[in-house]
Protein backbone atom coordinates (compact mmCIF):
# COMPACT_ATOMS: atom_id res chain seq x y z
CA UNK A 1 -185.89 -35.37 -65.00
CA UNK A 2 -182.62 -34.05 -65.94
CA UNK A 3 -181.55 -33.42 -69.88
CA UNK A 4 -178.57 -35.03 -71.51
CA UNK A 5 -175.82 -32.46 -71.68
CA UNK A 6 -175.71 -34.02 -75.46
CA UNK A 7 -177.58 -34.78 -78.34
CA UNK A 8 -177.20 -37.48 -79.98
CA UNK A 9 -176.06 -35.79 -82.91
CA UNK A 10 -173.24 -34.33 -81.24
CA UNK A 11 -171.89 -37.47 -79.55
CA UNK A 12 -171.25 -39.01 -82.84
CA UNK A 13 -167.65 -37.99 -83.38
CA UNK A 14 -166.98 -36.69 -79.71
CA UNK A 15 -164.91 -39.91 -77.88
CA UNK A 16 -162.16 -40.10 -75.75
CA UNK A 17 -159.22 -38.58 -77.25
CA UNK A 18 -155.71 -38.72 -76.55
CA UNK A 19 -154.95 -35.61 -77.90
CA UNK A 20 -157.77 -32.36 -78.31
CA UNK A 21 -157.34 -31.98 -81.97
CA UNK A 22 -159.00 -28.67 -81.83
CA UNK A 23 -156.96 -27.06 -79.18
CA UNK A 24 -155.29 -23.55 -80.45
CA UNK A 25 -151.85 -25.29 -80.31
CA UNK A 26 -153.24 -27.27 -83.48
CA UNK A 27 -154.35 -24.08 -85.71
CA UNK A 28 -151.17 -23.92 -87.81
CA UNK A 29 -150.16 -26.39 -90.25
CA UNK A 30 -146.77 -26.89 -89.70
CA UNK A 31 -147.33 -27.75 -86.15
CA UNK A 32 -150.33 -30.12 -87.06
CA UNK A 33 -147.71 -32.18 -89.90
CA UNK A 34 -144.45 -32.28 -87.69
CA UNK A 35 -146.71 -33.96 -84.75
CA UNK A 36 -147.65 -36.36 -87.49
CA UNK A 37 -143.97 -36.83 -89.10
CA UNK A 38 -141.70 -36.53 -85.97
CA UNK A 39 -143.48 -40.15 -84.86
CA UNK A 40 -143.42 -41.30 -88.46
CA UNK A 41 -139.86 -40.73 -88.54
CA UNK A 42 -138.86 -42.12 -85.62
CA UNK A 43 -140.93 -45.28 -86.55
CA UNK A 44 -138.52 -45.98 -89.46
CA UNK A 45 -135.61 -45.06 -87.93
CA UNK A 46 -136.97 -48.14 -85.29
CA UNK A 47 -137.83 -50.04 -88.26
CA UNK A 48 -134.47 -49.58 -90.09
CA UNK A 49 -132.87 -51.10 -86.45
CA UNK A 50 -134.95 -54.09 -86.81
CA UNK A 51 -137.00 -52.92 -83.72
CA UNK A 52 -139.75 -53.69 -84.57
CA UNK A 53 -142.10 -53.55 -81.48
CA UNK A 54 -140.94 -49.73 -81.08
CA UNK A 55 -141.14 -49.17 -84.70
CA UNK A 56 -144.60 -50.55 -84.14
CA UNK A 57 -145.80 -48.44 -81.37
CA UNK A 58 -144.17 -45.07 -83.06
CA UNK A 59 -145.94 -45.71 -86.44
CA UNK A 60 -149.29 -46.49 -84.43
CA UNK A 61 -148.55 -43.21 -82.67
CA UNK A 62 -148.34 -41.39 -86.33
CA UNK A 63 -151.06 -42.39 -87.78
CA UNK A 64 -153.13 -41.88 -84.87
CA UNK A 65 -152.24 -38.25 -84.62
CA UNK A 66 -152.78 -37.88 -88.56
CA UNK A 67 -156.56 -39.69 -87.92
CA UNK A 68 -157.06 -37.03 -84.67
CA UNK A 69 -155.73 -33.67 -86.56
CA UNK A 70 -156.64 -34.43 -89.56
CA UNK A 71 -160.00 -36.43 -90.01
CA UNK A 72 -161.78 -35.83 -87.18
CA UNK A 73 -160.28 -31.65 -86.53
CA UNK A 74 -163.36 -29.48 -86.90
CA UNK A 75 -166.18 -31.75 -86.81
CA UNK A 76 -167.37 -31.09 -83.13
CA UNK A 77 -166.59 -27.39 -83.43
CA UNK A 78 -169.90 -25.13 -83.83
């Protein structure tokens, strides 16, 4: 019988992500909050044109990448 590659433990935060928030590219700050702003910002300026659909999806965009490199960053890494 084969073993999980896994724990249990460990599968707890490890899903499918979009984006590897612990990939090297995400180690400085600066990088970590203009990936969050740049689709914030672009959400309003959508938002400020009454599109609201694109507005939608850019804001969704945001906060996802603030939940990915900011919540979850670090919690799988040993």
């Amino acid at each position: 019988m084969k073993r999980p590659l896994h724990s249990d433990s460990s599968l707890r935060y490890r899903r499918a992500m979009l984006v590897d928030p612990n990939n090297p590219f995400f180690d400085r700050l600066w990088v970590r909050l203009l990936c969050v702003l740049a689709p914030l910002g672009w959400a309003a300026v959508e938002f400020s044109n009454a599109e609201n659909f694109w507005g939608g999806c850019f804001a969704a965009a945001g906060l996802y990448l603030a939940y990915a490199l900011f919540w979850v960053r670090g919690r799988d890494r040993s």
